[in-house]
N, C-alpha and C. Protein backbone atom coordinates (compact mmCIF):
# COMPACT_ATOMS: atom_id res chain seq x y z
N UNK A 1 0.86 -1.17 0.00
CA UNK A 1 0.00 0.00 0.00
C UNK A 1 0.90 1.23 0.00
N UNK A 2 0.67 1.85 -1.11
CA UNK A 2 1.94 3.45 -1.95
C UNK A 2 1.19 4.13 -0.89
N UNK A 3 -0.22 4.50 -1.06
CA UNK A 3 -0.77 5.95 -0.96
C UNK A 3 -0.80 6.13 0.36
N UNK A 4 -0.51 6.51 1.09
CA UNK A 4 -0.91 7.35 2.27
C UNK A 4 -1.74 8.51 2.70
N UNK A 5 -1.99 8.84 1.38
CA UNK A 5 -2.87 10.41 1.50
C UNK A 5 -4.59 9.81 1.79
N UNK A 6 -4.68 10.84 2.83
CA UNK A 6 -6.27 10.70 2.79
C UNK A 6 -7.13 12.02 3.13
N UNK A 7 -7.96 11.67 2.24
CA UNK A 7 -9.10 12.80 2.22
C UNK A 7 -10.25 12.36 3.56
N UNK A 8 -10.72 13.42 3.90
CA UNK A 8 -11.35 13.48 5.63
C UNK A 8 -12.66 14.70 4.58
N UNK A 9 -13.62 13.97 5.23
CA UNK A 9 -14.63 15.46 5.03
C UNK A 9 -15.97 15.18 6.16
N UNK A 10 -15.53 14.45 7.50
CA UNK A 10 -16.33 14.49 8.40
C UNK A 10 -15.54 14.88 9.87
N UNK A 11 -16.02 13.77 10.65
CA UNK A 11 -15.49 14.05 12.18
C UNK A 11 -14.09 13.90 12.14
N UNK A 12 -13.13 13.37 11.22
CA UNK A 12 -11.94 13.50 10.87
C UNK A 12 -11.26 14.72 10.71
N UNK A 13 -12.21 15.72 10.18
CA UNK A 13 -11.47 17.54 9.77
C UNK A 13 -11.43 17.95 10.94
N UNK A 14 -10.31 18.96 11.10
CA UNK A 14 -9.74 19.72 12.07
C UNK A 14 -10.83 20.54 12.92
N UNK A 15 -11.52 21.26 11.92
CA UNK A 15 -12.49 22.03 12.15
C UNK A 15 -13.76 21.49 12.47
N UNK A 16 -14.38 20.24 12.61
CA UNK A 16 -15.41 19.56 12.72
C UNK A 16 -15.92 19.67 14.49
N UNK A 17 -17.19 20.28 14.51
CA UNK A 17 -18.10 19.49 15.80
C UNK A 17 -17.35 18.10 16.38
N UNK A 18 -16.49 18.05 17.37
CA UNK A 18 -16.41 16.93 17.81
C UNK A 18 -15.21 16.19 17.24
N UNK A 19 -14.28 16.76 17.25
CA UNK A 19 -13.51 16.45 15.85
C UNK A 19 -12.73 14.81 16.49
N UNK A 20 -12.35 14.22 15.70
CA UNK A 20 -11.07 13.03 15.70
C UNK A 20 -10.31 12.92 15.27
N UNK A 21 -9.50 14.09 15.13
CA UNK A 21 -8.86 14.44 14.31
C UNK A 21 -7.77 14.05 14.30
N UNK A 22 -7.46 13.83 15.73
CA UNK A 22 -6.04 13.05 16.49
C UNK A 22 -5.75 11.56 15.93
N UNK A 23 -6.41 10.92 15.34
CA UNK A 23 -6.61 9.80 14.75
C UNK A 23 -5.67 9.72 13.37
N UNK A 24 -5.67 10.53 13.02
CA UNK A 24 -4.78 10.47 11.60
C UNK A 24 -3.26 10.14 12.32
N UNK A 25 -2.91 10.61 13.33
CA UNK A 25 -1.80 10.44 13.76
C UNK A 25 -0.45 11.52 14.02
N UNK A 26 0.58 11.25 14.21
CA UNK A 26 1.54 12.25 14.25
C UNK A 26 2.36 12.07 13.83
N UNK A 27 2.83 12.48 12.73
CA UNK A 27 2.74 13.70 12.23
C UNK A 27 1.84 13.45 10.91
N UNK A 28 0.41 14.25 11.04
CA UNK A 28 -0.27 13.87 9.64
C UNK A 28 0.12 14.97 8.91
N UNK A 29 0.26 15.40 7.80
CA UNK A 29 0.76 16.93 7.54
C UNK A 29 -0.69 17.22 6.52
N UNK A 30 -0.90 18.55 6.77
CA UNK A 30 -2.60 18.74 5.85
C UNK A 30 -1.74 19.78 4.38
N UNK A 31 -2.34 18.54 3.13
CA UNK A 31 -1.61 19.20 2.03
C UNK A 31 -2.75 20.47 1.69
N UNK A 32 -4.15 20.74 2.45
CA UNK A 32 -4.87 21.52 1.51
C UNK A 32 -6.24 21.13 1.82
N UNK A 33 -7.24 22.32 1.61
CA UNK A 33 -8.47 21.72 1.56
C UNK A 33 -8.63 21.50 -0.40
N UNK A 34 -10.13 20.63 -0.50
CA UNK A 34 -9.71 20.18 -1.32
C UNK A 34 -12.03 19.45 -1.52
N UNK A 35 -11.61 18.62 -2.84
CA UNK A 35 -13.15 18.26 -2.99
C UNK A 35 -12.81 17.40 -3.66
N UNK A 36 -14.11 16.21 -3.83
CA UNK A 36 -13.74 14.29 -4.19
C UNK A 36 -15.22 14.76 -4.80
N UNK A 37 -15.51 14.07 -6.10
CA UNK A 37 -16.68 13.97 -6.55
C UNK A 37 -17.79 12.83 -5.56
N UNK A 38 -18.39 13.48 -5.84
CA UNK A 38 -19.85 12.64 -4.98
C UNK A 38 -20.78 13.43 -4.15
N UNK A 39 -21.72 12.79 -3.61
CA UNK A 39 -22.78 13.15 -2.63
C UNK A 39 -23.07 13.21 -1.16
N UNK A 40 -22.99 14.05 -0.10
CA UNK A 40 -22.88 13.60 1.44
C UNK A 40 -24.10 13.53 1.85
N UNK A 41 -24.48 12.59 2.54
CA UNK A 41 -25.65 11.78 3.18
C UNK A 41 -25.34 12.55 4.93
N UNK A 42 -26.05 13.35 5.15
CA UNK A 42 -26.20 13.47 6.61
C UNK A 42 -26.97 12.35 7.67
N UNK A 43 -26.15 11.12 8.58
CA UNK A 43 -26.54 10.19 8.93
C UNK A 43 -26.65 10.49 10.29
N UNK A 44 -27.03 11.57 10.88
CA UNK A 44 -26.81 11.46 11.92
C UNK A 44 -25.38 12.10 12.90
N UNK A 45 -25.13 11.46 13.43
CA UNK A 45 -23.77 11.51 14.02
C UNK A 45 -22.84 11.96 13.44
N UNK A 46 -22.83 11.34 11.94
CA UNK A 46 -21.64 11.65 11.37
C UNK A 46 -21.88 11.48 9.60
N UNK A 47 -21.50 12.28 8.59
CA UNK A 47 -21.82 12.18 7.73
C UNK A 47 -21.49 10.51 6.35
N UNK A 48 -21.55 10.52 5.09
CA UNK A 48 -21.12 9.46 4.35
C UNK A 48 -21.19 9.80 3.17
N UNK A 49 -19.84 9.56 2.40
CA UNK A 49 -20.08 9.95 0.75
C UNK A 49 -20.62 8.53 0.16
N UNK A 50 -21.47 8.94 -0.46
CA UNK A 50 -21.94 8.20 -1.71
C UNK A 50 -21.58 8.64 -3.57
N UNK A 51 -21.73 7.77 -3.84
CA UNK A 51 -21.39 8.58 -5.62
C UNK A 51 -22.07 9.43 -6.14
N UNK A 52 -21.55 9.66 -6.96
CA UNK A 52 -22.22 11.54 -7.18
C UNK A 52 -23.46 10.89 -8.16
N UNK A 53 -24.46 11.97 -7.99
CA UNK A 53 -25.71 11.92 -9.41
C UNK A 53 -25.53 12.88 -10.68
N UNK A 54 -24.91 13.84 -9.95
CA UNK A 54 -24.75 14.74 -11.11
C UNK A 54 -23.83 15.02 -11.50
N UNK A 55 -23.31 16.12 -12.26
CA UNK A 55 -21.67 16.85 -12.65
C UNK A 55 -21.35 17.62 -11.44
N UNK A 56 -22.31 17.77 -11.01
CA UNK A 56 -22.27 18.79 -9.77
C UNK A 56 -21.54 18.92 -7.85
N UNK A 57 -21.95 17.39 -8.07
CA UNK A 57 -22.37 16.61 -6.94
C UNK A 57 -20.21 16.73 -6.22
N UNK A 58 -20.20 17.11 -5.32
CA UNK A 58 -18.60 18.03 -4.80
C UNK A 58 -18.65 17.72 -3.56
N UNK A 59 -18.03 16.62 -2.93
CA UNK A 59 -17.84 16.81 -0.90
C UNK A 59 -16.42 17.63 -1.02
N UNK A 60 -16.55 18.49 0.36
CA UNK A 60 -15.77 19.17 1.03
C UNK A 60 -15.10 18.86 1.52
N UNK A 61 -13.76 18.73 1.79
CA UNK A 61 -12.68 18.32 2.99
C UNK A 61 -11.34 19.06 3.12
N UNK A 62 -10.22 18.09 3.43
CA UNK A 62 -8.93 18.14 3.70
C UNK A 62 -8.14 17.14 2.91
N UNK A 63 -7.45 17.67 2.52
CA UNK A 63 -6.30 16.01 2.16
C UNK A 63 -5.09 16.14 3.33
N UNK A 64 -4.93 15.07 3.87
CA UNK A 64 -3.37 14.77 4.61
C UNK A 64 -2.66 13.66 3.99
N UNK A 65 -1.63 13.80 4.24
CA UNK A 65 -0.28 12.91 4.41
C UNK A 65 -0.03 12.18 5.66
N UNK A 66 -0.43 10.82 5.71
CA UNK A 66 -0.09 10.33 6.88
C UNK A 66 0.91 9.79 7.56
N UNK A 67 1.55 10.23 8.53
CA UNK A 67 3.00 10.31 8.48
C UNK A 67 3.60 8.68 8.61
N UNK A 68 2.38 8.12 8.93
CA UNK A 68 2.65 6.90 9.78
C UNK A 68 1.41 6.05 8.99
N UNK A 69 1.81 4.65 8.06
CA UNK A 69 1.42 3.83 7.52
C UNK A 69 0.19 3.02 8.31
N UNK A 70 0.73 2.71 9.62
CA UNK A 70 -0.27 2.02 10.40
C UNK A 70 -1.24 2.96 11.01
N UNK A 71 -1.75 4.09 10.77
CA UNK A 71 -2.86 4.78 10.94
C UNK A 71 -3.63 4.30 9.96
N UNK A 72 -4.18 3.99 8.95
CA UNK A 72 -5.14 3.82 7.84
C UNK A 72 -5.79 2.13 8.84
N UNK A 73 -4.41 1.18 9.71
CA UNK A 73 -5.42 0.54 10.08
C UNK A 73 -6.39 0.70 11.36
N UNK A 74 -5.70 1.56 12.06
CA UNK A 74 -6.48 2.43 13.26
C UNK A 74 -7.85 2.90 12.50
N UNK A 75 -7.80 4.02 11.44
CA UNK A 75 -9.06 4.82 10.74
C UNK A 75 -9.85 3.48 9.91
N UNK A 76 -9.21 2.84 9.50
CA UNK A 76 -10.42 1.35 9.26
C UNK A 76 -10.91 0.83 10.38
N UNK A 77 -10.42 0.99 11.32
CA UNK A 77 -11.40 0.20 12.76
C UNK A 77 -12.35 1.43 13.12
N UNK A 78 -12.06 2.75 13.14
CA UNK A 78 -12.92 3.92 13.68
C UNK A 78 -14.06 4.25 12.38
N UNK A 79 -13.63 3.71 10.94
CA UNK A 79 -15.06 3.66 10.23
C UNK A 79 -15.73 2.43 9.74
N UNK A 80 -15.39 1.51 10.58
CA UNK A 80 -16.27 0.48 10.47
C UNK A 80 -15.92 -0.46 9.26
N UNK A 81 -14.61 -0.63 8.77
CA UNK A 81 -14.30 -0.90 7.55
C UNK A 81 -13.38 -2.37 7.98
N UNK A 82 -13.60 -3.14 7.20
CA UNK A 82 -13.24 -4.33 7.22
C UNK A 82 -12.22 -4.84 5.44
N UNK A 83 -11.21 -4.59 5.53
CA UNK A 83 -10.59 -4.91 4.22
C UNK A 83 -10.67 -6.43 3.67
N UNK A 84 -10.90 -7.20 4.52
CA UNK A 84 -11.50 -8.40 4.76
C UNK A 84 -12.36 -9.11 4.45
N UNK A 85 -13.20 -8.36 4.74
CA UNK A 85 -14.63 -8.92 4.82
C UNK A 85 -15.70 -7.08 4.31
N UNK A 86 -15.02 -6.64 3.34
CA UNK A 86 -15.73 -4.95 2.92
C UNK A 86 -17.48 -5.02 2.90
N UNK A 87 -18.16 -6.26 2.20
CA UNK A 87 -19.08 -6.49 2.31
C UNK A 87 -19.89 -6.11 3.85
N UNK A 88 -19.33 -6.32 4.72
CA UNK A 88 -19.63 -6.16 6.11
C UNK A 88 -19.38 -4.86 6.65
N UNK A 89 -18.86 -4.31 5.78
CA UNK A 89 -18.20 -2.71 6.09
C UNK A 89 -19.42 -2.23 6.11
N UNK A 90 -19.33 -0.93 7.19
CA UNK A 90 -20.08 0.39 6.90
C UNK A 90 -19.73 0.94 6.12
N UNK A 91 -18.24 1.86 6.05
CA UNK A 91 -17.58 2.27 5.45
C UNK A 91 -16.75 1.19 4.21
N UNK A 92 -16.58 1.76 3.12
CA UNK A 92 -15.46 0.89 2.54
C UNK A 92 -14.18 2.44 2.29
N UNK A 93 -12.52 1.96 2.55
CA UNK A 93 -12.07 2.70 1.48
C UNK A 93 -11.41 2.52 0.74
N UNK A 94 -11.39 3.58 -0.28
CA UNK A 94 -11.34 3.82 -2.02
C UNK A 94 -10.35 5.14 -2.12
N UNK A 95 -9.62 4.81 -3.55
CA UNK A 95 -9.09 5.65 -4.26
C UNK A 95 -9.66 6.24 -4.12
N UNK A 96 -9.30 7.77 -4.80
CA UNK A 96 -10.27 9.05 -5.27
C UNK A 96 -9.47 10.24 -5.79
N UNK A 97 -9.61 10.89 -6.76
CA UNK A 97 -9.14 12.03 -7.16
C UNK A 97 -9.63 13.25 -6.39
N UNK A 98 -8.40 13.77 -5.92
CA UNK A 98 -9.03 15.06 -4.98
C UNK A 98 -8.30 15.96 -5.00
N UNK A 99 -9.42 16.94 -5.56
CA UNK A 99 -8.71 18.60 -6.63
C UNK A 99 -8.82 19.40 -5.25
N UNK A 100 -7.58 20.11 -5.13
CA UNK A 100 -7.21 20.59 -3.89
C UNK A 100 -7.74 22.14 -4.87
N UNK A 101 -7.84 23.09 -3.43
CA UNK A 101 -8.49 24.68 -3.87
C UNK A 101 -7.42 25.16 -4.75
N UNK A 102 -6.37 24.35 -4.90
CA UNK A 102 -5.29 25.02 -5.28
C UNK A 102 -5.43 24.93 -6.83
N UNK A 103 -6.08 24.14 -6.99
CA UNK A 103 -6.30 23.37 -8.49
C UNK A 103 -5.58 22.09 -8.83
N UNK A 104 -4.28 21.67 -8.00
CA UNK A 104 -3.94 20.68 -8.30
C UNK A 104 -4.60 19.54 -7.85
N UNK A 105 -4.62 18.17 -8.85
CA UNK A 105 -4.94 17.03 -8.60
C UNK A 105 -4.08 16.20 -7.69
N UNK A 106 -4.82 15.04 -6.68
CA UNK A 106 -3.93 14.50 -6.14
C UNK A 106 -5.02 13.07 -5.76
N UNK A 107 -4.26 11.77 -6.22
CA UNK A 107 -5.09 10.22 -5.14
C UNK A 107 -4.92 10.38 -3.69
N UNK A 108 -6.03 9.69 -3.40
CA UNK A 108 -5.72 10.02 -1.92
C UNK A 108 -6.87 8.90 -2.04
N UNK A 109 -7.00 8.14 -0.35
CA UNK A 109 -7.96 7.51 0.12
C UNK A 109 -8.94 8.17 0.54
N UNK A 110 -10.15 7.85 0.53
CA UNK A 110 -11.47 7.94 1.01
C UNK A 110 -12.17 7.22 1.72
N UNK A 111 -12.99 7.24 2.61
CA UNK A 111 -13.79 6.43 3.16
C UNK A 111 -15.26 6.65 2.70
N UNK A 112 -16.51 5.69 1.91
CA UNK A 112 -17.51 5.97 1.00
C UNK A 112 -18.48 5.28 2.18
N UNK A 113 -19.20 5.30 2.08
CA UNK A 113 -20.84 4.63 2.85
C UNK A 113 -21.27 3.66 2.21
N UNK A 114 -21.06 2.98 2.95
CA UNK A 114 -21.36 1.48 2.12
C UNK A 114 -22.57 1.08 2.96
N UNK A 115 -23.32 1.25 3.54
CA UNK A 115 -24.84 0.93 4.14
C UNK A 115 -25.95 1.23 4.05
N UNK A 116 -27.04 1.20 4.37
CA UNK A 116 -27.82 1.31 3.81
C UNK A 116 -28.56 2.73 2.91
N UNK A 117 -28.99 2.29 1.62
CA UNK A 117 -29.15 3.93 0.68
C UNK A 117 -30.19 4.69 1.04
N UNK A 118 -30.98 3.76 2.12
CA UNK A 118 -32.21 5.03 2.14
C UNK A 118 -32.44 6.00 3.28
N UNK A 119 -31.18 5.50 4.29
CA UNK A 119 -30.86 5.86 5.38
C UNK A 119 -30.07 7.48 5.08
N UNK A 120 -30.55 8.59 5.79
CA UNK A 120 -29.90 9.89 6.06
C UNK A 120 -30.17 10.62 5.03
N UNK A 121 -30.31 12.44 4.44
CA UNK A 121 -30.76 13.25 3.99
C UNK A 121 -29.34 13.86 3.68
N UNK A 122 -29.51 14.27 1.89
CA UNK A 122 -28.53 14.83 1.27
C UNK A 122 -28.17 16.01 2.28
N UNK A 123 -27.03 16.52 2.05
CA UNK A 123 -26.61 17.47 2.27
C UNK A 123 -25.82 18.51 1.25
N UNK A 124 -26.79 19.51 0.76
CA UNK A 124 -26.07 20.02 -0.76
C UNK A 124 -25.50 20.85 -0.65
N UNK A 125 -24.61 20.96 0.31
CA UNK A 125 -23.89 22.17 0.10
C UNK A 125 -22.19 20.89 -0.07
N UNK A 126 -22.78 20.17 0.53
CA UNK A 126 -21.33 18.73 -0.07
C UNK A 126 -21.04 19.09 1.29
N UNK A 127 -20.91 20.24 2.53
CA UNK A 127 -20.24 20.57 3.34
C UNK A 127 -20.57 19.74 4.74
N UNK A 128 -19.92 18.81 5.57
CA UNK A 128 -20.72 18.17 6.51
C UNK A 128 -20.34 19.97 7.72
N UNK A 129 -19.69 20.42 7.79
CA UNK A 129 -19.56 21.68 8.64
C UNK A 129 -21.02 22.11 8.49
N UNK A 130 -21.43 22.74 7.58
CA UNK A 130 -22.96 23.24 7.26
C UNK A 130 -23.76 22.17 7.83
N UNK A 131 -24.05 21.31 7.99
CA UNK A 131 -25.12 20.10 8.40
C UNK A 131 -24.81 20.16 10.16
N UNK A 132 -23.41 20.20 10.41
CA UNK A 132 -23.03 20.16 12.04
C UNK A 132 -23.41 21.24 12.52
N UNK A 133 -23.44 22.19 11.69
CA UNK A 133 -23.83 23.46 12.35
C UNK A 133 -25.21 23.90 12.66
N UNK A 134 -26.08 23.32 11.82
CA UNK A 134 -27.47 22.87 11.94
C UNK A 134 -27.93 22.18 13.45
N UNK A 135 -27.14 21.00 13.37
CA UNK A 135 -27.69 20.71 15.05
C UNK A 135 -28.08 21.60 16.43
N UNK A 136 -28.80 21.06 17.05
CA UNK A 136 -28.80 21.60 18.26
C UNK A 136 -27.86 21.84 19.38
């Protein structure tokens, strides 16, 4: 496993309600905020990308560099992801192209929602910050 980069666009971002951010590890280094094509499902607790419907369809995040290889298997146990057995996953993660504000392209991992589709309400601004901020 090359990639180490991962894209965060929930309780993972720095800036998030509640954040976990400490989870990426030390030293994660943040290359940028940045956007992964697709759709965010507000589930509650915590948000989930699904694939996009439209041309439109943009989640919000961060990309990091994780300084430390064995974090991705820490962040597979904290999203429910089983490399194993993915079928069983909440989460699965995936490649993804993620165009930083800067304009450059970069792969990076993702974590997608792999459970159920009828469960949780779009969120169109792609932003899970906007949806957290909504709560009570």
């Amino acid at each position: 496993m090359r990639n180490t980069r991962l894209f965060v666009y929930g309780s993972l971002r720095r800036d998030a309600p509640g954040s976990r951010h400490e989870l990426l590890g030390d030293p994660a280094e943040c290359l940028g905020r940045g956007r992964v094509r697709g759709r965010l499902l507000n589930l509650g607790a915590y948000p989930g990308l699904v694939h996009a419907v439209t041309r439109e369809d943009w989640v919000l995040g961060e990309l990091y560099e994780l300084g430390d290889r064995r974090a991705l298997a820490g962040l597979d146990g904290y999203e429910d992801y089983d490399p194993h057995r993915p079928e069983r996953s909440l989460f699965v993660r995936r490649e993804a192209n993620v165009v930083l504000d800067s304009g450059e392209i970069m792969t990076a991992w993702v974590y997608c929602y792999a459970g159920p589709m009828g469960r949780g309400r779009r969120i169109a601004s792609g932003d899970y910050l906007d949806a957290a901020a909504e709560r009570p």
